[in-house]
PDB file of N, CA and C in Angstrom:
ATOM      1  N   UNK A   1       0.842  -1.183   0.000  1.00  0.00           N
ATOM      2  CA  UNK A   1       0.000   0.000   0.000  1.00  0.00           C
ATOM      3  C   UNK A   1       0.883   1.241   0.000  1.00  0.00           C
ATOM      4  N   UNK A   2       0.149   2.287  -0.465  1.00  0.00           N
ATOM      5  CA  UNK A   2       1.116   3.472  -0.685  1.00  0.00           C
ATOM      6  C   UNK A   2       0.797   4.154   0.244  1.00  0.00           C
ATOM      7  N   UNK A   3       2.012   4.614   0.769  1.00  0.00           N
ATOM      8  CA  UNK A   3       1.444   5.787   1.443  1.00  0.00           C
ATOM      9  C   UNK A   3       1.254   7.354   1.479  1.00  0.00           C
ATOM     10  N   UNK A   4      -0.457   7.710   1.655  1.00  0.00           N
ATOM     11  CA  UNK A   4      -1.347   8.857   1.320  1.00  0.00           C
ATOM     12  C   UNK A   4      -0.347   9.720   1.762  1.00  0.00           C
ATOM     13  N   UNK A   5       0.123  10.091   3.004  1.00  0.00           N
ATOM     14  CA  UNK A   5       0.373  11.553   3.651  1.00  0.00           C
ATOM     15  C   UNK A   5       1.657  12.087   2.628  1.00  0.00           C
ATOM     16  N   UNK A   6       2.725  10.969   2.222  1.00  0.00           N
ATOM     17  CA  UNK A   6       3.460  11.303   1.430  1.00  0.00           C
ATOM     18  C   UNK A   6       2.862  11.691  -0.134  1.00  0.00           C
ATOM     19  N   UNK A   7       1.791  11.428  -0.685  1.00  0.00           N
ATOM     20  CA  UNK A   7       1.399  11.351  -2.010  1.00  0.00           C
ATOM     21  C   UNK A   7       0.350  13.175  -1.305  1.00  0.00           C
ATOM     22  N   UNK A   8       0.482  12.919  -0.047  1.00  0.00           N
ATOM     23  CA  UNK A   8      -0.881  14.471   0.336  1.00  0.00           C
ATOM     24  C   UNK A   8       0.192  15.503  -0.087  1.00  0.00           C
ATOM     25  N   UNK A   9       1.684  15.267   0.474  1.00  0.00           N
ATOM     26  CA  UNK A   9       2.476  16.177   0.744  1.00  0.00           C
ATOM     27  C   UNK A   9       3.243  16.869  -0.386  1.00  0.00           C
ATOM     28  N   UNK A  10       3.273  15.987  -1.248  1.00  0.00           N
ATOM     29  CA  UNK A  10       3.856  16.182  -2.883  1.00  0.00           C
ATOM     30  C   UNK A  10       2.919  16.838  -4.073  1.00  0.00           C
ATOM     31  N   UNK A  11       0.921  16.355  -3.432  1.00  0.00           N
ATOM     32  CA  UNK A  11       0.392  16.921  -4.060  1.00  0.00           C
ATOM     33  C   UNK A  11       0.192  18.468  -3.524  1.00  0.00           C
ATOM     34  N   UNK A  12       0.482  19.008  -2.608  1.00  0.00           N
ATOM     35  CA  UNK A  12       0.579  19.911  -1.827  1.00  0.00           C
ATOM     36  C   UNK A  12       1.719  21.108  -2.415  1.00  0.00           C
ATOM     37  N   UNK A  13       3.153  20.633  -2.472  1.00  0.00           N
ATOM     38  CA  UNK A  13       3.944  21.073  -3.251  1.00  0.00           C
ATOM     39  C   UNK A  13       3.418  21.041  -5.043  1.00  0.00           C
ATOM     40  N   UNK A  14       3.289  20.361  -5.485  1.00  0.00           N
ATOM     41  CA  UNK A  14       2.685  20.806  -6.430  1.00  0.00           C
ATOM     42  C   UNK A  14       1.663  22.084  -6.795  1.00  0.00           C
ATOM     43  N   UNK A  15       0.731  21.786  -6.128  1.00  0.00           N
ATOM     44  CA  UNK A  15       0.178  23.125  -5.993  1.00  0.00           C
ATOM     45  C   UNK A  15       0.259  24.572  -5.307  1.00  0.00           C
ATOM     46  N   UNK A  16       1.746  24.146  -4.808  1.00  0.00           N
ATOM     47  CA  UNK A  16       2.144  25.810  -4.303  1.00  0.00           C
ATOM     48  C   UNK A  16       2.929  25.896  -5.390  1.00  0.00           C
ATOM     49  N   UNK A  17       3.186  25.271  -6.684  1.00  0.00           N
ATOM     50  CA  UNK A  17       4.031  26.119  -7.490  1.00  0.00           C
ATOM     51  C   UNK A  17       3.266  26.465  -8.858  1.00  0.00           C
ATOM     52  N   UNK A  18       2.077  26.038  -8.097  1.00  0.00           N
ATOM     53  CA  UNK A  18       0.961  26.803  -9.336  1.00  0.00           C
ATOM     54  C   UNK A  18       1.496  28.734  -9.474  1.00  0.00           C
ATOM     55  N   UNK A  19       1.411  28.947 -10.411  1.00  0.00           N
ATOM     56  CA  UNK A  19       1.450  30.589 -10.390  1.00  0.00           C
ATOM     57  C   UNK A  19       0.522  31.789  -9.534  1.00  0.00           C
ATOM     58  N   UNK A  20       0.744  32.661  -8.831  1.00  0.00           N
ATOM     59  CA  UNK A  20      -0.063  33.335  -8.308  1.00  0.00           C
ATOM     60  C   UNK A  20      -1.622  33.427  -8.198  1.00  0.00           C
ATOM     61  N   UNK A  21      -1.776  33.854  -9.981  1.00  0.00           N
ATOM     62  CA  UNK A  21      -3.152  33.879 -10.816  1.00  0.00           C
ATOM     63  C   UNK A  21      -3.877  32.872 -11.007  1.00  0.00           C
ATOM     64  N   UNK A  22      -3.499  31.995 -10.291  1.00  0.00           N
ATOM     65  CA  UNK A  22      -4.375  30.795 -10.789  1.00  0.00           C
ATOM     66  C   UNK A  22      -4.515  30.160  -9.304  1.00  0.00           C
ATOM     67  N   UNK A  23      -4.145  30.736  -7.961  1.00  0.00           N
ATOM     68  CA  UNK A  23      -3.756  29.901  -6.783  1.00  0.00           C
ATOM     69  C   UNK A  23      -5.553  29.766  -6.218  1.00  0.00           C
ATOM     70  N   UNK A  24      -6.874  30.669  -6.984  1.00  0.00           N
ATOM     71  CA  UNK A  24      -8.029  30.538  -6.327  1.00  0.00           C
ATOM     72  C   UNK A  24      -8.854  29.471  -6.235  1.00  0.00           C
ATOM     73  N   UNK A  25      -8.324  28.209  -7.315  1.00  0.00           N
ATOM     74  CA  UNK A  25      -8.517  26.953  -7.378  1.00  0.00           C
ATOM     75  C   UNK A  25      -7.540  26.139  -6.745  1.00  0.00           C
ATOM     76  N   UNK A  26      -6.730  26.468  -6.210  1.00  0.00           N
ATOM     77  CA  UNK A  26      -5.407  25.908  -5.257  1.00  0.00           C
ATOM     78  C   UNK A  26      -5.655  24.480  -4.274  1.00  0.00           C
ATOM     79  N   UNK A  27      -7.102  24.839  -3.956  1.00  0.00           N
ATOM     80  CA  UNK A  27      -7.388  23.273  -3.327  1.00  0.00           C
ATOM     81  C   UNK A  27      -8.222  22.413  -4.083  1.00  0.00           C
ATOM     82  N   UNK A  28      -8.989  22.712  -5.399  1.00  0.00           N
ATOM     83  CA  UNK A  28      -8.827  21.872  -6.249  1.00  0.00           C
ATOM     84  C   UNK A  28      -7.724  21.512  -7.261  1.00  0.00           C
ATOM     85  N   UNK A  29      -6.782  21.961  -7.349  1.00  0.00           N
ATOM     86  CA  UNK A  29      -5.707  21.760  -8.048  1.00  0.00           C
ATOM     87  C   UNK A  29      -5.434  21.051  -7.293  1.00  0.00           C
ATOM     88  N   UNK A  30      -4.783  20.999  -5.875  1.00  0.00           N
ATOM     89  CA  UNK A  30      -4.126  19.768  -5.418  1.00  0.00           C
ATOM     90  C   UNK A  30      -5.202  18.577  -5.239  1.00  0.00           C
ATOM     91  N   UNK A  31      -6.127  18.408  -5.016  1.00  0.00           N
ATOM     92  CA  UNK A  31      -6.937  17.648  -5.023  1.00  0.00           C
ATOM     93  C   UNK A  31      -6.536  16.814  -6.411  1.00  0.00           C
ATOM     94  N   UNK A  32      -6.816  17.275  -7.215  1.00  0.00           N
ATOM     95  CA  UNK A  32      -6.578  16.432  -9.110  1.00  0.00           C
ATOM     96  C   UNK A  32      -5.007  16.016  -8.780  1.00  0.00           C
ATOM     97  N   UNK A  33      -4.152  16.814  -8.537  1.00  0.00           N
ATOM     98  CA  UNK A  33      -2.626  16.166  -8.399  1.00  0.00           C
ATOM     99  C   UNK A  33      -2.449  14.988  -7.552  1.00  0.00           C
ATOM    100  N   UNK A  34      -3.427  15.254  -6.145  1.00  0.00           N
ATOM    101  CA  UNK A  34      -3.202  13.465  -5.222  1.00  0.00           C
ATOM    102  C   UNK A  34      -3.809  12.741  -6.451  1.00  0.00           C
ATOM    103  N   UNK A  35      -5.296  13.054  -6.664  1.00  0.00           N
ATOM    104  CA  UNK A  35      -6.154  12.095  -7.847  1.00  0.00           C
ATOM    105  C   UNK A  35      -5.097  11.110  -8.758  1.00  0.00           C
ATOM    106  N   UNK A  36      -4.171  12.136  -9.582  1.00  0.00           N
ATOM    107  CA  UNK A  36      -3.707  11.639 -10.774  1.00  0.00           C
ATOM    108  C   UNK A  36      -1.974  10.899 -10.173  1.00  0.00           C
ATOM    109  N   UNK A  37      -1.724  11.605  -8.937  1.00  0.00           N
ATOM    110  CA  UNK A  37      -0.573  10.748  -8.544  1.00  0.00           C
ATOM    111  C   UNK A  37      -0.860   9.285  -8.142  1.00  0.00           C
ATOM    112  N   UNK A  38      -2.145   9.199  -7.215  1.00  0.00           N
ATOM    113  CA  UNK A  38      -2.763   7.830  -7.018  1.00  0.00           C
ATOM    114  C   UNK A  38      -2.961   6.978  -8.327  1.00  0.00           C
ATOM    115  N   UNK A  39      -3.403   7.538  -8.989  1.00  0.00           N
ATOM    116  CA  UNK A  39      -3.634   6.796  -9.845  1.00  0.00           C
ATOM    117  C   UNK A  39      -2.639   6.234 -10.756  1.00  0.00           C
ATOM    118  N   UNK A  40      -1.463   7.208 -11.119  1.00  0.00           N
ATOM    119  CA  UNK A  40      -0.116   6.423 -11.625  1.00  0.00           C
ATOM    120  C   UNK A  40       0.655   5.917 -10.396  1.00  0.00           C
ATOM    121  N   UNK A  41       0.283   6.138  -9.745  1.00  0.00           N
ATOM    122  CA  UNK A  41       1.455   4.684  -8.844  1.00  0.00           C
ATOM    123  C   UNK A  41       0.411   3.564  -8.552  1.00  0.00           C
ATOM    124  N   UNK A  42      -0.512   3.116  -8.447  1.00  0.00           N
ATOM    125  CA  UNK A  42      -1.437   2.439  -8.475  1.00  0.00           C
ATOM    126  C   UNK A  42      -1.329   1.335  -9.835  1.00  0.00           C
ATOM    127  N   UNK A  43      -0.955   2.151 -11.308  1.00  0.00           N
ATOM    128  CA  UNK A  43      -0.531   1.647 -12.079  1.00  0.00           C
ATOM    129  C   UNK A  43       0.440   0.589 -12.211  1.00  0.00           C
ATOM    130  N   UNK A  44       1.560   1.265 -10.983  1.00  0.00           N
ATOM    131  CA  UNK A  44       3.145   0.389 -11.304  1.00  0.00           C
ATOM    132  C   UNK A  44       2.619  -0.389 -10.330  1.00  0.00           C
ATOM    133  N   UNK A  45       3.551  -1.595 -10.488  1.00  0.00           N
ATOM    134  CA  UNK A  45       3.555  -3.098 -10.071  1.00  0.00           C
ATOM    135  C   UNK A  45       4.438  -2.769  -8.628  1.00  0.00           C
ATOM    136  N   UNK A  46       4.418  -2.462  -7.629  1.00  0.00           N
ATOM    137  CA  UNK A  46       4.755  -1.791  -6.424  1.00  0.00           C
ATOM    138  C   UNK A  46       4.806  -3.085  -5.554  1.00  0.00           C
ATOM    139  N   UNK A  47       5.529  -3.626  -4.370  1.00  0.00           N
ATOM    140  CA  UNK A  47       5.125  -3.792  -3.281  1.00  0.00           C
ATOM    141  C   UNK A  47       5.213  -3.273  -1.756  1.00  0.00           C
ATOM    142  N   UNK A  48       4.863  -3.811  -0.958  1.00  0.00           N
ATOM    143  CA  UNK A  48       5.240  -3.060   0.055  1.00  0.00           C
ATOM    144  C   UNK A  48       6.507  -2.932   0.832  1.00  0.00           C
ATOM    145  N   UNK A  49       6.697  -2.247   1.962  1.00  0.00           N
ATOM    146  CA  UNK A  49       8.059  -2.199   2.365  1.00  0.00           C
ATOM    147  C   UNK A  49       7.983  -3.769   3.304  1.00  0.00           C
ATOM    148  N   UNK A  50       7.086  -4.196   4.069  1.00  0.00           N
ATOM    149  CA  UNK A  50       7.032  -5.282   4.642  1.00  0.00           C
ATOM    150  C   UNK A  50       7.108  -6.585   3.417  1.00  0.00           C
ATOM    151  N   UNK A  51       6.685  -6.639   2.499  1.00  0.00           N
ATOM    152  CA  UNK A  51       6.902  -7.281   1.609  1.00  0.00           C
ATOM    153  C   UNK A  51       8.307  -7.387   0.707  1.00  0.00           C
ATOM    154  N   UNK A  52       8.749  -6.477   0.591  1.00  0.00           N
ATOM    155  CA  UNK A  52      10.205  -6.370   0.202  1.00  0.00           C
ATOM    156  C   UNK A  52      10.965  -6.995   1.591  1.00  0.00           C
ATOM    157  N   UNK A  53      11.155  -6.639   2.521  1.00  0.00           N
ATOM    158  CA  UNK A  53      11.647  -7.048   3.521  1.00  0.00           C
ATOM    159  C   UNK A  53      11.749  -8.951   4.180  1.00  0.00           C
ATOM    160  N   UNK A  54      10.558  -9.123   3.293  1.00  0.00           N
ATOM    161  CA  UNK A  54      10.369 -11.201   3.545  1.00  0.00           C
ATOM    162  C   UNK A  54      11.246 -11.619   2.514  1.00  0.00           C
ATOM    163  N   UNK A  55      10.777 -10.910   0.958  1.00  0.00           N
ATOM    164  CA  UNK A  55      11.869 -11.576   0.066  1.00  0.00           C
ATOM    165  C   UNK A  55      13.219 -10.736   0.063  1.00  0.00           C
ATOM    166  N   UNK A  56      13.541 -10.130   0.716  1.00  0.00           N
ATOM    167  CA  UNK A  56      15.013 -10.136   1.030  1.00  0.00           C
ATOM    168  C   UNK A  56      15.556 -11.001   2.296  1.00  0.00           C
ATOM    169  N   UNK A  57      15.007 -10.990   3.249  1.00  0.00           N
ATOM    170  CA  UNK A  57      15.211 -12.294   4.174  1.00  0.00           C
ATOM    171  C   UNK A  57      15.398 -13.546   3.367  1.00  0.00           C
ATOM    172  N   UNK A  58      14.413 -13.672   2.769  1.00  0.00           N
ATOM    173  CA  UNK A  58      14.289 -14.956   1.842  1.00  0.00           C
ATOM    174  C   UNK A  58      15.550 -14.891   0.988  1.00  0.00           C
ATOM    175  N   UNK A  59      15.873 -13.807   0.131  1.00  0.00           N
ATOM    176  CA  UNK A  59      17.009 -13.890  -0.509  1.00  0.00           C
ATOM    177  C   UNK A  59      18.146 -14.138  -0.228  1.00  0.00           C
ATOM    178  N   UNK A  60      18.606 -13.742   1.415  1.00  0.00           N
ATOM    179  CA  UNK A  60      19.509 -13.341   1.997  1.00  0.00           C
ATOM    180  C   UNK A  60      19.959 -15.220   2.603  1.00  0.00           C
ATOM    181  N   UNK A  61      18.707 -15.904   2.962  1.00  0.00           N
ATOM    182  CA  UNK A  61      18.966 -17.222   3.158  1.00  0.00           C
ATOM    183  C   UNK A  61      19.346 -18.245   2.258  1.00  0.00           C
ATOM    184  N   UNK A  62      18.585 -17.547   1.001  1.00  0.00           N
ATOM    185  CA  UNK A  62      18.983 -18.140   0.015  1.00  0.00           C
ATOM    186  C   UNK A  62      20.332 -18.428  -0.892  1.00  0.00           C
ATOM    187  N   UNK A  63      21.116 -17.392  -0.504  1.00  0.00           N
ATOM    188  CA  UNK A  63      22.461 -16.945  -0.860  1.00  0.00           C
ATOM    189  C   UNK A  63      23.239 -17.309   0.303  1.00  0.00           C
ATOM    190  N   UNK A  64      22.678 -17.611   1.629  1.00  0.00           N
ATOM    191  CA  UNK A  64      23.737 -18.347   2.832  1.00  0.00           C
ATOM    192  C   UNK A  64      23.805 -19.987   2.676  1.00  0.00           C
ATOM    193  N   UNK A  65      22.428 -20.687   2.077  1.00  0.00           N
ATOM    194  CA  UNK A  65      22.300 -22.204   1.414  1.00  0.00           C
ATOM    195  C   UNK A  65      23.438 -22.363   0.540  1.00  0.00           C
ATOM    196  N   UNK A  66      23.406 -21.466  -0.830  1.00  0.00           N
ATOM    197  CA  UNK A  66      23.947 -21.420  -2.034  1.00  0.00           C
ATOM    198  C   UNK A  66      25.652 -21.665  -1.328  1.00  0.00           C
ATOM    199  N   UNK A  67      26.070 -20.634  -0.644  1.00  0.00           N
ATOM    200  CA  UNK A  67      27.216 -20.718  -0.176  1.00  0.00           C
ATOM    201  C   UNK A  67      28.177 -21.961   0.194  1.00  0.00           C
ATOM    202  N   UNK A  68      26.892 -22.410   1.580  1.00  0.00           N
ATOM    203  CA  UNK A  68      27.451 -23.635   1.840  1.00  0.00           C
ATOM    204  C   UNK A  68      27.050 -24.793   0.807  1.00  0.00           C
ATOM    205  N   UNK A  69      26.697 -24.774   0.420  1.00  0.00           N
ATOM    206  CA  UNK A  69      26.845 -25.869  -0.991  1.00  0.00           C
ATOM    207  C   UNK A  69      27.928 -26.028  -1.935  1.00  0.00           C
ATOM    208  N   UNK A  70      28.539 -24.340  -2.240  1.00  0.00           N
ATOM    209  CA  UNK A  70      29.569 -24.429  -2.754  1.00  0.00           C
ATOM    210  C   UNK A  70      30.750 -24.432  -2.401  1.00  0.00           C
ATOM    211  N   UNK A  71      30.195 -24.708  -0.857  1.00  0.00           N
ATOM    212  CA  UNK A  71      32.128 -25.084  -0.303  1.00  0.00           C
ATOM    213  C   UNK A  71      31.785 -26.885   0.306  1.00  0.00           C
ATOM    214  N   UNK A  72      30.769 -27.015   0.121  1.00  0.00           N
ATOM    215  CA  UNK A  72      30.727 -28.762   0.242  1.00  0.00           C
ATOM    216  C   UNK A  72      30.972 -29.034  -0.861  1.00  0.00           C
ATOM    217  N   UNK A  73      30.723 -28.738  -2.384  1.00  0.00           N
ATOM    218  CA  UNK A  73      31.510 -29.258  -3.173  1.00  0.00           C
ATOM    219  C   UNK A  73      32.843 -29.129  -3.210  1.00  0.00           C
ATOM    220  N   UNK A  74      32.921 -27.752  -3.188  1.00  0.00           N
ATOM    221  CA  UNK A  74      34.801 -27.604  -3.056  1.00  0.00           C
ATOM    222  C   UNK A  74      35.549 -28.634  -2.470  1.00  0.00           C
ATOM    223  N   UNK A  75      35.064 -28.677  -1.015  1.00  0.00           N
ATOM    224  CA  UNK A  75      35.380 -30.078   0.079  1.00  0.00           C
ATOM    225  C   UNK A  75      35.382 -30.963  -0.582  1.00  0.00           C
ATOM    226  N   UNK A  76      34.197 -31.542  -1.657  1.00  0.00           N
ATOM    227  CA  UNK A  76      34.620 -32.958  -1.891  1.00  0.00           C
ATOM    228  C   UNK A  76      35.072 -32.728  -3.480  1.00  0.00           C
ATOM    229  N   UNK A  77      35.185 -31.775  -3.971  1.00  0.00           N
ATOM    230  CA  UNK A  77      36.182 -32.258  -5.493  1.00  0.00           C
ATOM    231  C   UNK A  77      37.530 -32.383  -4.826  1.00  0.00           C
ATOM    232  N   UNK A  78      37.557 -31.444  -3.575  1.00  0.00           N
ATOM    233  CA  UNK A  78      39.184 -31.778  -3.077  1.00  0.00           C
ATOM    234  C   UNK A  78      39.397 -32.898  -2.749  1.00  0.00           C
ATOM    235  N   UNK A  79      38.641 -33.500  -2.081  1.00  0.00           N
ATOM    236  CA  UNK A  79      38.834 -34.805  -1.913  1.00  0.00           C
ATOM    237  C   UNK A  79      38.800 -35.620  -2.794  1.00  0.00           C
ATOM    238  N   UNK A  80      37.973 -35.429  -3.826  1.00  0.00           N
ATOM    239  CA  UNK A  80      37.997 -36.342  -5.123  1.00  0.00           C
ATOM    240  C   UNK A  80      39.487 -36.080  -5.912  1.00  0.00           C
ATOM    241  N   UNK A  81      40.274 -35.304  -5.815  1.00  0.00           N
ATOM    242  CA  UNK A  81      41.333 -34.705  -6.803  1.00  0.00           C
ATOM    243  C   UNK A  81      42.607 -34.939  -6.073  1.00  0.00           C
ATOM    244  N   UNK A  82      42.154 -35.469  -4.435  1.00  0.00           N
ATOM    245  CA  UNK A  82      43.695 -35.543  -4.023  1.00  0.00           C
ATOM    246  C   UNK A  82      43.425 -37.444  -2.635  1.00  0.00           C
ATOM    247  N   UNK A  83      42.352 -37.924  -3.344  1.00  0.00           N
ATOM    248  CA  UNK A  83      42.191 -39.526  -3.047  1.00  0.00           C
ATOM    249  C   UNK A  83      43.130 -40.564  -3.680  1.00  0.00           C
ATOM    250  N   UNK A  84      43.307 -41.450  -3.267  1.00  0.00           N
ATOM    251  CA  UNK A  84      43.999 -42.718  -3.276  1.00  0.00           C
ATOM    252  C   UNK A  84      43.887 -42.885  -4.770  1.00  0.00           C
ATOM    253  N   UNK A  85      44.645 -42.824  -5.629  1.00  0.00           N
ATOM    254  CA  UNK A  85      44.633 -43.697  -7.175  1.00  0.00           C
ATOM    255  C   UNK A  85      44.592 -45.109  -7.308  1.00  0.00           C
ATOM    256  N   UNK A  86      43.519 -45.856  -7.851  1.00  0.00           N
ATOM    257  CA  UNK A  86      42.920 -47.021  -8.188  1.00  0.00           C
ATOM    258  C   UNK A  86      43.249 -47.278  -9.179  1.00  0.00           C
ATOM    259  N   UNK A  87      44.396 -46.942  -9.855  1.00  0.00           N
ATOM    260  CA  UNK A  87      44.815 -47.543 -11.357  1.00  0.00           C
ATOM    261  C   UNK A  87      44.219 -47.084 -12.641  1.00  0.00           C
ATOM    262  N   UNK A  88      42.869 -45.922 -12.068  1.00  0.00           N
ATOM    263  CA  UNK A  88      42.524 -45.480 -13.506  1.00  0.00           C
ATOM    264  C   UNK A  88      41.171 -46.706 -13.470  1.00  0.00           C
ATOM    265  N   UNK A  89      40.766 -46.975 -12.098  1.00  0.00           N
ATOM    266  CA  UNK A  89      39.287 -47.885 -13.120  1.00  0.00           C
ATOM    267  C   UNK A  89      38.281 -47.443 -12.673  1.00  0.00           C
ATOM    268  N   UNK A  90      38.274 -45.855 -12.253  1.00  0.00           N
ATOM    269  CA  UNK A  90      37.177 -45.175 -12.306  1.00  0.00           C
ATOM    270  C   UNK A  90      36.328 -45.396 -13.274  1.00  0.00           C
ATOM    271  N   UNK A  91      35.177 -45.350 -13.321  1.00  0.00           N
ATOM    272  CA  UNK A  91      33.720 -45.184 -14.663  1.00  0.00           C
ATOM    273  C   UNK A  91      32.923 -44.465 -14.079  1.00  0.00           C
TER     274      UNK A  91
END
Protein backbone atom coordinates (compact mmCIF):
# COMPACT_ATOMS: atom_id res chain seq x y z
CA UNK A 1 0.00 0.00 0.00
CA UNK A 2 1.12 3.47 -0.68
CA UNK A 3 1.44 5.79 1.44
CA UNK A 4 -1.35 8.86 1.32
CA UNK A 5 0.37 11.55 3.65
CA UNK A 6 3.46 11.30 1.43
CA UNK A 7 1.40 11.35 -2.01
CA UNK A 8 -0.88 14.47 0.34
CA UNK A 9 2.48 16.18 0.74
CA UNK A 10 3.86 16.18 -2.88
CA UNK A 11 0.39 16.92 -4.06
CA UNK A 12 0.58 19.91 -1.83
CA UNK A 13 3.94 21.07 -3.25
CA UNK A 14 2.68 20.81 -6.43
CA UNK A 15 0.18 23.12 -5.99
CA UNK A 16 2.14 25.81 -4.30
CA UNK A 17 4.03 26.12 -7.49
CA UNK A 18 0.96 26.80 -9.34
CA UNK A 19 1.45 30.59 -10.39
CA UNK A 20 -0.06 33.33 -8.31
CA UNK A 21 -3.15 33.88 -10.82
CA UNK A 22 -4.37 30.80 -10.79
CA UNK A 23 -3.76 29.90 -6.78
CA UNK A 24 -8.03 30.54 -6.33
CA UNK A 25 -8.52 26.95 -7.38
CA UNK A 26 -5.41 25.91 -5.26
CA UNK A 27 -7.39 23.27 -3.33
CA UNK A 28 -8.83 21.87 -6.25
CA UNK A 29 -5.71 21.76 -8.05
CA UNK A 30 -4.13 19.77 -5.42
CA UNK A 31 -6.94 17.65 -5.02
CA UNK A 32 -6.58 16.43 -9.11
CA UNK A 33 -2.63 16.17 -8.40
CA UNK A 34 -3.20 13.46 -5.22
CA UNK A 35 -6.15 12.09 -7.85
CA UNK A 36 -3.71 11.64 -10.77
CA UNK A 37 -0.57 10.75 -8.54
CA UNK A 38 -2.76 7.83 -7.02
CA UNK A 39 -3.63 6.80 -9.85
CA UNK A 40 -0.12 6.42 -11.63
CA UNK A 41 1.45 4.68 -8.84
CA UNK A 42 -1.44 2.44 -8.47
CA UNK A 43 -0.53 1.65 -12.08
CA UNK A 44 3.15 0.39 -11.30
CA UNK A 45 3.56 -3.10 -10.07
CA UNK A 46 4.75 -1.79 -6.42
CA UNK A 47 5.12 -3.79 -3.28
CA UNK A 48 5.24 -3.06 0.05
CA UNK A 49 8.06 -2.20 2.37
CA UNK A 50 7.03 -5.28 4.64
CA UNK A 51 6.90 -7.28 1.61
CA UNK A 52 10.20 -6.37 0.20
CA UNK A 53 11.65 -7.05 3.52
CA UNK A 54 10.37 -11.20 3.55
CA UNK A 55 11.87 -11.58 0.07
CA UNK A 56 15.01 -10.14 1.03
CA UNK A 57 15.21 -12.29 4.17
CA UNK A 58 14.29 -14.96 1.84
CA UNK A 59 17.01 -13.89 -0.51
CA UNK A 60 19.51 -13.34 2.00
CA UNK A 61 18.97 -17.22 3.16
CA UNK A 62 18.98 -18.14 0.01
CA UNK A 63 22.46 -16.95 -0.86
CA UNK A 64 23.74 -18.35 2.83
CA UNK A 65 22.30 -22.20 1.41
CA UNK A 66 23.95 -21.42 -2.03
CA UNK A 67 27.22 -20.72 -0.18
CA UNK A 68 27.45 -23.63 1.84
CA UNK A 69 26.85 -25.87 -0.99
CA UNK A 70 29.57 -24.43 -2.75
CA UNK A 71 32.13 -25.08 -0.30
CA UNK A 72 30.73 -28.76 0.24
CA UNK A 73 31.51 -29.26 -3.17
CA UNK A 74 34.80 -27.60 -3.06
CA UNK A 75 35.38 -30.08 0.08
CA UNK A 76 34.62 -32.96 -1.89
CA UNK A 77 36.18 -32.26 -5.49
CA UNK A 78 39.18 -31.78 -3.08
CA UNK A 79 38.83 -34.80 -1.91
CA UNK A 80 38.00 -36.34 -5.12
CA UNK A 81 41.33 -34.71 -6.80
CA UNK A 82 43.69 -35.54 -4.02
CA UNK A 83 42.19 -39.53 -3.05
CA UNK A 84 44.00 -42.72 -3.28
CA UNK A 85 44.63 -43.70 -7.18
CA UNK A 86 42.92 -47.02 -8.19
CA UNK A 87 44.81 -47.54 -11.36
CA UNK A 88 42.52 -45.48 -13.51
CA UNK A 89 39.29 -47.88 -13.12
CA UNK A 90 37.18 -45.17 -12.31
CA UNK A 91 33.72 -45.18 -14.66
Amino acid sequence: MIDLTQIDELARRLSNLVPPGLRESREEMQQNFKTVLQSGLQRLDLVTREEFEVQRAVLQRTREKLEALQQTVAELEAQLAGGPDDGGSRH
